[in-house]
C-alpha atoms as a PDB file:
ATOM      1  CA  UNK A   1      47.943 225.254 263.626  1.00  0.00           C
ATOM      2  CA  UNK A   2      46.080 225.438 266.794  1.00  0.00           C
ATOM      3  CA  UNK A   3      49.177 223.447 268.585  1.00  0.00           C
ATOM      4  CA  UNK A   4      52.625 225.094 268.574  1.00  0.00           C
ATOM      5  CA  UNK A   5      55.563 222.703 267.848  1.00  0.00           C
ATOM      6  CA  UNK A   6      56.972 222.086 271.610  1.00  0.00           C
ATOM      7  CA  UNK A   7      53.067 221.227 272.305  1.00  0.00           C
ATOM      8  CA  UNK A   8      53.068 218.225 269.981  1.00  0.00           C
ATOM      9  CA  UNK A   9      56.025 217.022 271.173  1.00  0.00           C
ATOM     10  CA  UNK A  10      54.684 217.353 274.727  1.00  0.00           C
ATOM     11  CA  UNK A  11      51.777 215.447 273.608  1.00  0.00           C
ATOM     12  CA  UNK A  12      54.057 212.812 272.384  1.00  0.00           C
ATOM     13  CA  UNK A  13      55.973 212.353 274.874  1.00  0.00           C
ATOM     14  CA  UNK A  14      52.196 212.126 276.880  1.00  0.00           C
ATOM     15  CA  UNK A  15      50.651 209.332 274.453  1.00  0.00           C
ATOM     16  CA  UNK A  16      54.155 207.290 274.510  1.00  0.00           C
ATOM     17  CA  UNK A  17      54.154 206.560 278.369  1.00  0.00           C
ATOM     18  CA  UNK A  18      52.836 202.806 279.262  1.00  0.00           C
ATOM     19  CA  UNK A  19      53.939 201.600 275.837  1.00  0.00           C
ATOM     20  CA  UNK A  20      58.001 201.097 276.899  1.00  0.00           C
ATOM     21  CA  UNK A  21      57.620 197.068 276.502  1.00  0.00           C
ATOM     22  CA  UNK A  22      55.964 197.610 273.185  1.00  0.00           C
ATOM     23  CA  UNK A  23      58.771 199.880 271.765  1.00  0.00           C
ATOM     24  CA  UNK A  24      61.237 197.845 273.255  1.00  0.00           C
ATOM     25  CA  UNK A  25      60.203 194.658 271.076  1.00  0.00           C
ATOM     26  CA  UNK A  26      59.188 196.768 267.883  1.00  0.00           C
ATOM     27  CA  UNK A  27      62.524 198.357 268.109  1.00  0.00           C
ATOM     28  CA  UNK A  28      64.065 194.329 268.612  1.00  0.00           C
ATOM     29  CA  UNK A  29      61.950 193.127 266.395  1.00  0.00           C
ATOM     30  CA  UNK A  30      62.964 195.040 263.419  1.00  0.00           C
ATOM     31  CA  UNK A  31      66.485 194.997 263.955  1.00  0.00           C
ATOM     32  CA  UNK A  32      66.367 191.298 263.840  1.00  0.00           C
ATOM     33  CA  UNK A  33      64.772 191.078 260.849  1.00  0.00           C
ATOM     34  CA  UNK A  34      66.474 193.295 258.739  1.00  0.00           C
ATOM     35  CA  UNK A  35      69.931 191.471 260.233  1.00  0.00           C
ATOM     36  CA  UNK A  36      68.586 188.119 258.625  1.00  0.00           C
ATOM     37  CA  UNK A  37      66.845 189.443 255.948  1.00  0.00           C
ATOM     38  CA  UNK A  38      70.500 191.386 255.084  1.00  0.00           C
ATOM     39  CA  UNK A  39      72.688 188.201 256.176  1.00  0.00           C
ATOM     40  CA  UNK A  40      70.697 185.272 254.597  1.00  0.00           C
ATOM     41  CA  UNK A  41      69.453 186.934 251.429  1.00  0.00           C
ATOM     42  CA  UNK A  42      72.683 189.482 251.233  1.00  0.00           C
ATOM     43  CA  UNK A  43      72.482 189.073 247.341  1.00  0.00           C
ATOM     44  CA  UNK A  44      68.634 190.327 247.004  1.00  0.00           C
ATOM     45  CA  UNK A  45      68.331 191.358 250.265  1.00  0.00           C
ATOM     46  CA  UNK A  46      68.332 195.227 248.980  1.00  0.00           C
ATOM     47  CA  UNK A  47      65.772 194.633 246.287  1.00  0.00           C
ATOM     48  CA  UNK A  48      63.240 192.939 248.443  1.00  0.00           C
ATOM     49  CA  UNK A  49      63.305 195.308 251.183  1.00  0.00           C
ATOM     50  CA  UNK A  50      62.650 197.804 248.771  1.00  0.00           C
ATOM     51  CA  UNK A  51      59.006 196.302 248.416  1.00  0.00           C
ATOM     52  CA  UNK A  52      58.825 195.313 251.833  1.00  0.00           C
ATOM     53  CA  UNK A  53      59.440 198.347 253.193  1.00  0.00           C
ATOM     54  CA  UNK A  54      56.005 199.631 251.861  1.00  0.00           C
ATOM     55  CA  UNK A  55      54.173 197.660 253.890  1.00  0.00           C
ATOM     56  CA  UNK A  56      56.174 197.893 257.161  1.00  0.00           C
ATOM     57  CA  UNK A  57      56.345 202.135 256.784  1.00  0.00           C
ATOM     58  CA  UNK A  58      52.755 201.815 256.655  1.00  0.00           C
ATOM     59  CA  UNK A  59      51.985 199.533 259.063  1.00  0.00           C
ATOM     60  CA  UNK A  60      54.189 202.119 260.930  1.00  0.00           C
ATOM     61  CA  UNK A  61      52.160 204.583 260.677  1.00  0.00           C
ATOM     62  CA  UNK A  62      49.069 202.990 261.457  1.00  0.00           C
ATOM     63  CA  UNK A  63      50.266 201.937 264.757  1.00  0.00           C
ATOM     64  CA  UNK A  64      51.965 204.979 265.291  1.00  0.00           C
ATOM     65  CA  UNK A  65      48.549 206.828 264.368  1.00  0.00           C
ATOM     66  CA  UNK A  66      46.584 205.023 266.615  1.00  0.00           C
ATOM     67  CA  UNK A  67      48.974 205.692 269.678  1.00  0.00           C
ATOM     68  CA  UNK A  68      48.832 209.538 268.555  1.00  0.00           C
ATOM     69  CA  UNK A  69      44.978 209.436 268.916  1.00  0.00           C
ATOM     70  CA  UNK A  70      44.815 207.619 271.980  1.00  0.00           C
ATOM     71  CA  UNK A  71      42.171 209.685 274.128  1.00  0.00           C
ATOM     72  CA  UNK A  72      44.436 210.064 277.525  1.00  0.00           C
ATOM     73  CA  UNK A  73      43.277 211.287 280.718  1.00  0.00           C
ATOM     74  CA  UNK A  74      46.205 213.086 282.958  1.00  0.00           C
ATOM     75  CA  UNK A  75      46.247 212.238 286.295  1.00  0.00           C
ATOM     76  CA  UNK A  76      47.615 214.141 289.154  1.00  0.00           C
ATOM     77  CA  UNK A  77      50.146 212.872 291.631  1.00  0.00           C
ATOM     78  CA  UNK A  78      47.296 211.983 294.052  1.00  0.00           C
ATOM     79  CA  UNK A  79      45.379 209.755 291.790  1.00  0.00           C
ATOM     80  CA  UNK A  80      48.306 207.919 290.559  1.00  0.00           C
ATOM     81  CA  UNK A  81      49.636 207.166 294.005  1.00  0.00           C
ATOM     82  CA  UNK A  82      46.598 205.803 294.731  1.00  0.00           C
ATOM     83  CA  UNK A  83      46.196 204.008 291.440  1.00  0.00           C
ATOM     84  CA  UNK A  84      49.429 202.543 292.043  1.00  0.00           C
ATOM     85  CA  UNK A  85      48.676 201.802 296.122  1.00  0.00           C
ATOM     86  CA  UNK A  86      45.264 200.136 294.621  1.00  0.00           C
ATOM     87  CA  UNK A  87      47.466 197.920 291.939  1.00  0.00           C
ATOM     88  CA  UNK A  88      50.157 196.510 294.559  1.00  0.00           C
ATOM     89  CA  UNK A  89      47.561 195.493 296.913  1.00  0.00           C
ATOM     90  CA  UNK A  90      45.732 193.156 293.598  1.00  0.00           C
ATOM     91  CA  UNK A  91      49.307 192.264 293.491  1.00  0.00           C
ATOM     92  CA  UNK A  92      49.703 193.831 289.883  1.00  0.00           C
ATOM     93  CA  UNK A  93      52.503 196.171 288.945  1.00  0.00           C
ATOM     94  CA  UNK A  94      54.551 197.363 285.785  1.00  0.00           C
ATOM     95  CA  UNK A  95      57.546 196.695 284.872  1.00  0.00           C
ATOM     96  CA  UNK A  96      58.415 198.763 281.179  1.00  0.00           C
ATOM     97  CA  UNK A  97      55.218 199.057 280.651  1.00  0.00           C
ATOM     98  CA  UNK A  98      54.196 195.525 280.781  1.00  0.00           C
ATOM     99  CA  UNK A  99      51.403 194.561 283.546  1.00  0.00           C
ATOM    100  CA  UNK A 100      52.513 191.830 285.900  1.00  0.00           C
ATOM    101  CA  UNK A 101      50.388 189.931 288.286  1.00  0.00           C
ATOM    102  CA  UNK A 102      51.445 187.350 290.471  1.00  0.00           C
ATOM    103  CA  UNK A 103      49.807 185.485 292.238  1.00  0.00           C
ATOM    104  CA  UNK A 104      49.161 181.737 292.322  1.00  0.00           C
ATOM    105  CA  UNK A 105      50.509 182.147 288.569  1.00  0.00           C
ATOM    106  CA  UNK A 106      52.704 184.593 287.507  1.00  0.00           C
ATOM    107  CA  UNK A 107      50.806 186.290 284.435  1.00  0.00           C
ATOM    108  CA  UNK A 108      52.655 189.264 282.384  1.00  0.00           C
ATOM    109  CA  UNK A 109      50.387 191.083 279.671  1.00  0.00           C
ATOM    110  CA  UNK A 110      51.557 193.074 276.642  1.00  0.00           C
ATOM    111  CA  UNK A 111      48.178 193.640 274.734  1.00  0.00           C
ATOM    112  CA  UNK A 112      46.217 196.342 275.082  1.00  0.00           C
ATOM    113  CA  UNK A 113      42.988 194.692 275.684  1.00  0.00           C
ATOM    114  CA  UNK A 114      43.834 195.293 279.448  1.00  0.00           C
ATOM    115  CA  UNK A 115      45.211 198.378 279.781  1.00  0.00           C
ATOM    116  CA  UNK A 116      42.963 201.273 277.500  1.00  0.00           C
ATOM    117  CA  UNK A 117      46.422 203.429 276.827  1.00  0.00           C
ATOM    118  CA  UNK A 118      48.581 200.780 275.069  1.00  0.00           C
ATOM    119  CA  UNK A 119      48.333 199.649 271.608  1.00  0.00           C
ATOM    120  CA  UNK A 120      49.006 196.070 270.588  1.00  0.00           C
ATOM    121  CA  UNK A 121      51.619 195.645 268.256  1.00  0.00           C
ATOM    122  CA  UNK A 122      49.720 193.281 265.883  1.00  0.00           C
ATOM    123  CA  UNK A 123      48.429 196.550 264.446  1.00  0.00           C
ATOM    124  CA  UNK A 124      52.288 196.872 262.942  1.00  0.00           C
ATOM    125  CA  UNK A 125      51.082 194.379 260.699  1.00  0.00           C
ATOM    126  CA  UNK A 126      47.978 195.755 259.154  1.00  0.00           C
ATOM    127  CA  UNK A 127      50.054 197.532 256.344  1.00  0.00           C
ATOM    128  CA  UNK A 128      50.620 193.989 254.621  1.00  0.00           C
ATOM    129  CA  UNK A 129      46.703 193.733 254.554  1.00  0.00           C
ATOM    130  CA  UNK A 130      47.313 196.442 251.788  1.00  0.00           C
ATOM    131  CA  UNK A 131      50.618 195.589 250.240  1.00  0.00           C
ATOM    132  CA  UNK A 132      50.282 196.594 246.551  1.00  0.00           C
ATOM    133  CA  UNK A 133      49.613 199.810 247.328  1.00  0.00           C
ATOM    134  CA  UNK A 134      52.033 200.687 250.597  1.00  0.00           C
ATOM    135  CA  UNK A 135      55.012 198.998 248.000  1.00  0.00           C
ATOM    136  CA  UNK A 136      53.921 201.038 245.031  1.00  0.00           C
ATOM    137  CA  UNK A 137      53.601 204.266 246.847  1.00  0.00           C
ATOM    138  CA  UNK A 138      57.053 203.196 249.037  1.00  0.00           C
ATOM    139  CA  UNK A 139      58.948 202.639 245.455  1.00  0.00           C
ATOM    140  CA  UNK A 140      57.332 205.937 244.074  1.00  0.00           C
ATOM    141  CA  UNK A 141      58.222 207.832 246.804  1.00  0.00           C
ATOM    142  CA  UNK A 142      61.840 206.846 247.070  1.00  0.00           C
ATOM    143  CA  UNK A 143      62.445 207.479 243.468  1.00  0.00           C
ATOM    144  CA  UNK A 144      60.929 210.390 244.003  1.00  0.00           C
ATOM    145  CA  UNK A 145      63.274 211.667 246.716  1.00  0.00           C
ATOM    146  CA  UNK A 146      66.444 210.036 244.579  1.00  0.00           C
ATOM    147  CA  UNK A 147      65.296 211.484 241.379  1.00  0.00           C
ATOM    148  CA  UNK A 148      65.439 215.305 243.160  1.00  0.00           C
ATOM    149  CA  UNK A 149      68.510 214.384 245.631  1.00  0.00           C
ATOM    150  CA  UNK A 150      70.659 213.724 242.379  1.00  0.00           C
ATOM    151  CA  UNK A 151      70.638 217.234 241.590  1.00  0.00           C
ATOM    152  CA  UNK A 152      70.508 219.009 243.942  1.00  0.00           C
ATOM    153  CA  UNK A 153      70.829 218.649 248.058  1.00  0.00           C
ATOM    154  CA  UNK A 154      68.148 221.417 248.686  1.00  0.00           C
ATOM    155  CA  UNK A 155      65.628 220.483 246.451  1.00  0.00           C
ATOM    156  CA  UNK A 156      65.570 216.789 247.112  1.00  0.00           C
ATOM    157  CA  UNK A 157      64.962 217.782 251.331  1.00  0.00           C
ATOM    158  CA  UNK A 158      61.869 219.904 249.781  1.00  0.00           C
ATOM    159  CA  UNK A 159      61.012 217.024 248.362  1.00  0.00           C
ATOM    160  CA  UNK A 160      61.186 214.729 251.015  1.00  0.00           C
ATOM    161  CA  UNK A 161      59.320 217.171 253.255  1.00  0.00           C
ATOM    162  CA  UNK A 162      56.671 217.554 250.319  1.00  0.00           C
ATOM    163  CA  UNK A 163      56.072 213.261 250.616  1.00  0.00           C
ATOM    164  CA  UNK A 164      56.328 213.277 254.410  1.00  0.00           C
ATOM    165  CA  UNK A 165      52.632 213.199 254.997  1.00  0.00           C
ATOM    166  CA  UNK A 166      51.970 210.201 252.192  1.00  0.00           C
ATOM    167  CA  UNK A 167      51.637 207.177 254.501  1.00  0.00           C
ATOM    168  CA  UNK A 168      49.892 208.638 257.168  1.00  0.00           C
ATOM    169  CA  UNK A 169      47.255 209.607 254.260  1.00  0.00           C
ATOM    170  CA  UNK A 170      46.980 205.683 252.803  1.00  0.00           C
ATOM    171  CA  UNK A 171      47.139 205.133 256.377  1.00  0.00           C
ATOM    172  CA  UNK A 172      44.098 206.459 256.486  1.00  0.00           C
ATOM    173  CA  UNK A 173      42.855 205.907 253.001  1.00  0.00           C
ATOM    174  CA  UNK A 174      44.133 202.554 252.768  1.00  0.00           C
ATOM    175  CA  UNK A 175      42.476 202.333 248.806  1.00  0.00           C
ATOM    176  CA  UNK A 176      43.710 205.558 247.662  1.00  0.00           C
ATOM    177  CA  UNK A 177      45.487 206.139 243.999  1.00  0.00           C
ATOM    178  CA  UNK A 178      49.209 206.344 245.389  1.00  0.00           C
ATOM    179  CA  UNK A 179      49.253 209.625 242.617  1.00  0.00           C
ATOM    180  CA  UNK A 180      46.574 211.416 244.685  1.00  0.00           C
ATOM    181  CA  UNK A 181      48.495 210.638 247.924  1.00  0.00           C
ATOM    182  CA  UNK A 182      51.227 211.947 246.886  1.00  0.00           C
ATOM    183  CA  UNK A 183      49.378 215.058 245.232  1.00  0.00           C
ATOM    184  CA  UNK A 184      47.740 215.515 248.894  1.00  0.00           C
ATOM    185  CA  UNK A 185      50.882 215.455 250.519  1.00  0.00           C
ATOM    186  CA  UNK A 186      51.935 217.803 248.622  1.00  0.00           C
ATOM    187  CA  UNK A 187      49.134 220.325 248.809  1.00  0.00           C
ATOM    188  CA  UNK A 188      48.902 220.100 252.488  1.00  0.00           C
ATOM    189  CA  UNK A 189      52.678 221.072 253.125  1.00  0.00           C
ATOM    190  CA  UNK A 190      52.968 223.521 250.958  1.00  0.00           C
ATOM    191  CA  UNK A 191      53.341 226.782 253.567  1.00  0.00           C
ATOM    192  CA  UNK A 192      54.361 224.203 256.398  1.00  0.00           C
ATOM    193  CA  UNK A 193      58.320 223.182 254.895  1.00  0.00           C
ATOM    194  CA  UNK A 194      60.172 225.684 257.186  1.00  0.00           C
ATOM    195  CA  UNK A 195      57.933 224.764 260.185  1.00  0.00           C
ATOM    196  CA  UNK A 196      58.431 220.781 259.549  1.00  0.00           C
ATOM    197  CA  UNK A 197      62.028 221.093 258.591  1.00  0.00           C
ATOM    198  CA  UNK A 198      62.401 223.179 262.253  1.00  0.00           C
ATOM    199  CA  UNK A 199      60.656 220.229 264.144  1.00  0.00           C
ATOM    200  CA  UNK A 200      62.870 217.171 262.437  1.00  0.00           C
ATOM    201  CA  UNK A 201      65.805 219.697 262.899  1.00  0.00           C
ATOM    202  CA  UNK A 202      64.681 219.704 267.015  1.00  0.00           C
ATOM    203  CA  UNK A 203      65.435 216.081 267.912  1.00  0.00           C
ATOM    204  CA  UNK A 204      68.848 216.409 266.595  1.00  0.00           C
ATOM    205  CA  UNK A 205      70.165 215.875 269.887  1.00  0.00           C
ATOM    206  CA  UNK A 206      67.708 212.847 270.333  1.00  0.00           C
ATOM    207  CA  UNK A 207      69.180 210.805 267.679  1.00  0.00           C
ATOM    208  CA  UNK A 208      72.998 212.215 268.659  1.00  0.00           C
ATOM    209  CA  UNK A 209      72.009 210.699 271.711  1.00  0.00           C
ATOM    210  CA  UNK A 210      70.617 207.131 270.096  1.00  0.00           C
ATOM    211  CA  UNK A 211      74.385 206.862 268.098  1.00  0.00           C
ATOM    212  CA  UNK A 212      75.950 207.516 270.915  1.00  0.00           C
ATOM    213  CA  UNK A 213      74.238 204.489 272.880  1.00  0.00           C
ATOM    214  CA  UNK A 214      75.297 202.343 270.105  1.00  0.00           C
ATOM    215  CA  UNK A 215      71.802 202.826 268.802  1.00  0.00           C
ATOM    216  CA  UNK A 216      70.066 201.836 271.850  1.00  0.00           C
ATOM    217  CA  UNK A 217      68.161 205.475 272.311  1.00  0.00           C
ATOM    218  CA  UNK A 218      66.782 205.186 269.122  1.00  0.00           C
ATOM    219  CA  UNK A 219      64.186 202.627 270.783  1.00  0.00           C
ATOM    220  CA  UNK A 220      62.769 205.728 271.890  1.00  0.00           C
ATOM    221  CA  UNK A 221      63.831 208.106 269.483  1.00  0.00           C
ATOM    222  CA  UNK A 222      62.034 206.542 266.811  1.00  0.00           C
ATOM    223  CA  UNK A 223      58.734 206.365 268.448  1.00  0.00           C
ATOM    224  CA  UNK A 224      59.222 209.891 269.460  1.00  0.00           C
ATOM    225  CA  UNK A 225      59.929 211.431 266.131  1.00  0.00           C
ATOM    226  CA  UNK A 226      56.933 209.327 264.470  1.00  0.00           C
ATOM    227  CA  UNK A 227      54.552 210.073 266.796  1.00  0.00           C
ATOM    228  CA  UNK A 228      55.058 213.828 267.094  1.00  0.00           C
ATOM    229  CA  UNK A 229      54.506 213.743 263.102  1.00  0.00           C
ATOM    230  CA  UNK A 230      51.413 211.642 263.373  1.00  0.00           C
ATOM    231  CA  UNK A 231      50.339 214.436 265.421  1.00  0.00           C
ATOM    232  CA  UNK A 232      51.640 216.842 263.160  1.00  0.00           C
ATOM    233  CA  UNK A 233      49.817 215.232 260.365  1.00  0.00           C
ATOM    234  CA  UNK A 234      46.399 215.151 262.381  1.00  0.00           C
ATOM    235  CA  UNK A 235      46.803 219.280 263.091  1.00  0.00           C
ATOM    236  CA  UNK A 236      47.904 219.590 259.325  1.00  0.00           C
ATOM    237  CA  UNK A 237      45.151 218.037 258.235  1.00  0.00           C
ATOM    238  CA  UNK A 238      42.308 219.992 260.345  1.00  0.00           C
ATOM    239  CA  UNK A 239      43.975 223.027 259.050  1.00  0.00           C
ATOM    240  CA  UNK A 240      43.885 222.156 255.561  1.00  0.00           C
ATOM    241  CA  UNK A 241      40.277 221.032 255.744  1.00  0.00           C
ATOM    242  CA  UNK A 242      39.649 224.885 257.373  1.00  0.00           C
ATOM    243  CA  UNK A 243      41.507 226.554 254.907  1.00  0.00           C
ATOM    244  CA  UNK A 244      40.130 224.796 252.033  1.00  0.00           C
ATOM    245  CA  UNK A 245      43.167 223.497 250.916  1.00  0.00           C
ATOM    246  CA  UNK A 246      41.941 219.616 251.075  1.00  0.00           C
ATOM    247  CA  UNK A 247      38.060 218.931 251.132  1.00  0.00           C
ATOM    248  CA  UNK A 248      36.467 217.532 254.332  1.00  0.00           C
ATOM    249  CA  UNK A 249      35.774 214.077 252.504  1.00  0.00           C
ATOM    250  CA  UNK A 250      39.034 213.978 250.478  1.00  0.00           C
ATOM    251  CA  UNK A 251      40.857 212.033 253.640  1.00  0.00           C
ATOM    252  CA  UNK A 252      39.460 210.202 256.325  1.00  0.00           C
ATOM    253  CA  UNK A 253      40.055 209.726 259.659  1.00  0.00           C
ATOM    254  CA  UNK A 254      40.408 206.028 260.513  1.00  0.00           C
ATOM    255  CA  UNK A 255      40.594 204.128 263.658  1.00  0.00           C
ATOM    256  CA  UNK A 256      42.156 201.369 264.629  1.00  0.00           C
ATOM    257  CA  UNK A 257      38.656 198.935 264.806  1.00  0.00           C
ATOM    258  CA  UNK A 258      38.307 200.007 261.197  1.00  0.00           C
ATOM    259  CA  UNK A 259      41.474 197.691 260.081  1.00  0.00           C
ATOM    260  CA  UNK A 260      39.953 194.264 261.012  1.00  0.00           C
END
């Protein structure tokens, strides 16, 4: 790949800044609603996340995508200083990544309609726009992974690395046959296991680090992890197409505009 593995997750790290109040309240978010979801439906609440899930992994990955393809100009020291010097004197400054302005009204924004490097979270939502087919390919997938863990450790981790790339495909090919997503996945890690089992294995101390805040680091952790294999995924795939191991028009790119 034309990007070692430290350079994606300096890229990450890169395409994450500015988007601290929208991690914040995914990370919230979710927590609170698999706490009710668990508490008032404790009976079926296992069963129904199991199709839930689907859509939410996608819609995952879609946002997740998007933020990972975010075209990001670096700017030096100077030109954020000044940036910043410019901001204060409109009276607008951030506070975790959400843009306050006060003035005569005191107006706080968390979309990304004002502010080109942050990606609305409505976009976490998209994957229920395609629900039959994020559930079927989330229950596949799982049983998948359960069917190969029963036997054996090693060979259900092969086999979780071998699906790892499925929802960022139907992220992208939204109306795919879950069998060919899976098939694609497959065919595009094969030769890349011991490379993506090396970069999961590197944020060990990342999520050591999130249990031992009580879970409060994985509000990053997450969003780190997912976006470094979004990139992952978008190197993967440009090398596959090169190679010949995936045609050019087997898997799209899509952008965000091309959900609505």
């Amino acid at each position: 790949m034309e990007m070692t593995l430290s350079q994606l997750k300096r890229k990450a790290r890169f395409q994450l800044s500015n988007n601290g109040s929208n991690l914040a309240i995914l990370y919230l978010m979710f927590v609170a609603f698999y706490a009710l979801l668990f508490f008032f439906l404790r009976h079926i609440g296992l069963e129904l996340s199991l199709i839930i899930n689907g859509p939410i992994v996608l819609g995952l990955a879609i946002y997740f995508l998007g933020l990972a393809r975010l075209e990001k100009e670096p700017r030096s020291k100077k030109e954020k200083e000044e940036y910043r010097k410019e901001r204060l004197k409109k009276g607008v400054f951030s506070v975790f990544g959400m843009e306050v302005k006060v003035g005569k009204k005191l107006k706080i924004n968390l979309d990304a309609a004002h502010n080109p490097y942050r990606i609305s979270i409505k976009y976490v939502f998209f994957g229920f726009k395609y629900f039959i087919n994020s559930a079927a390919l989330y229950i596949w997938t799982t049983f998948l992974t359960l069917l190969f863990l029963f036997f054996l450790i090693v060979p259900g981790i092969i086999k979780m690395i071998d699906l790892s790339m499925s929802f960022f495909i139907l992220a992208d090919n939204p109306g795919m046959d879950i069998r060919k997503v899976v098939k694609l996945s497959k065919r595009m890690m094969k030769g890349h296991r011991k490379e993506f089992f090396i970069l999961i294995l590197s944020f060990i101390g990342w999520i050591l680090f999130s249990i031992a805040t009580f879970s409060l680091g994985f509000i990053i952790t997450i969003p780190y992890i997912v976006t470094t294999c979004a990139l992952y995924y978008d190197e993967l795939k440009k090398e596959s197409i090169k190679n010949g191991v995936i045609a050019e028009d087997e898997i799209e790119t899509r952008r965000l505009w091309d959900y609505h």
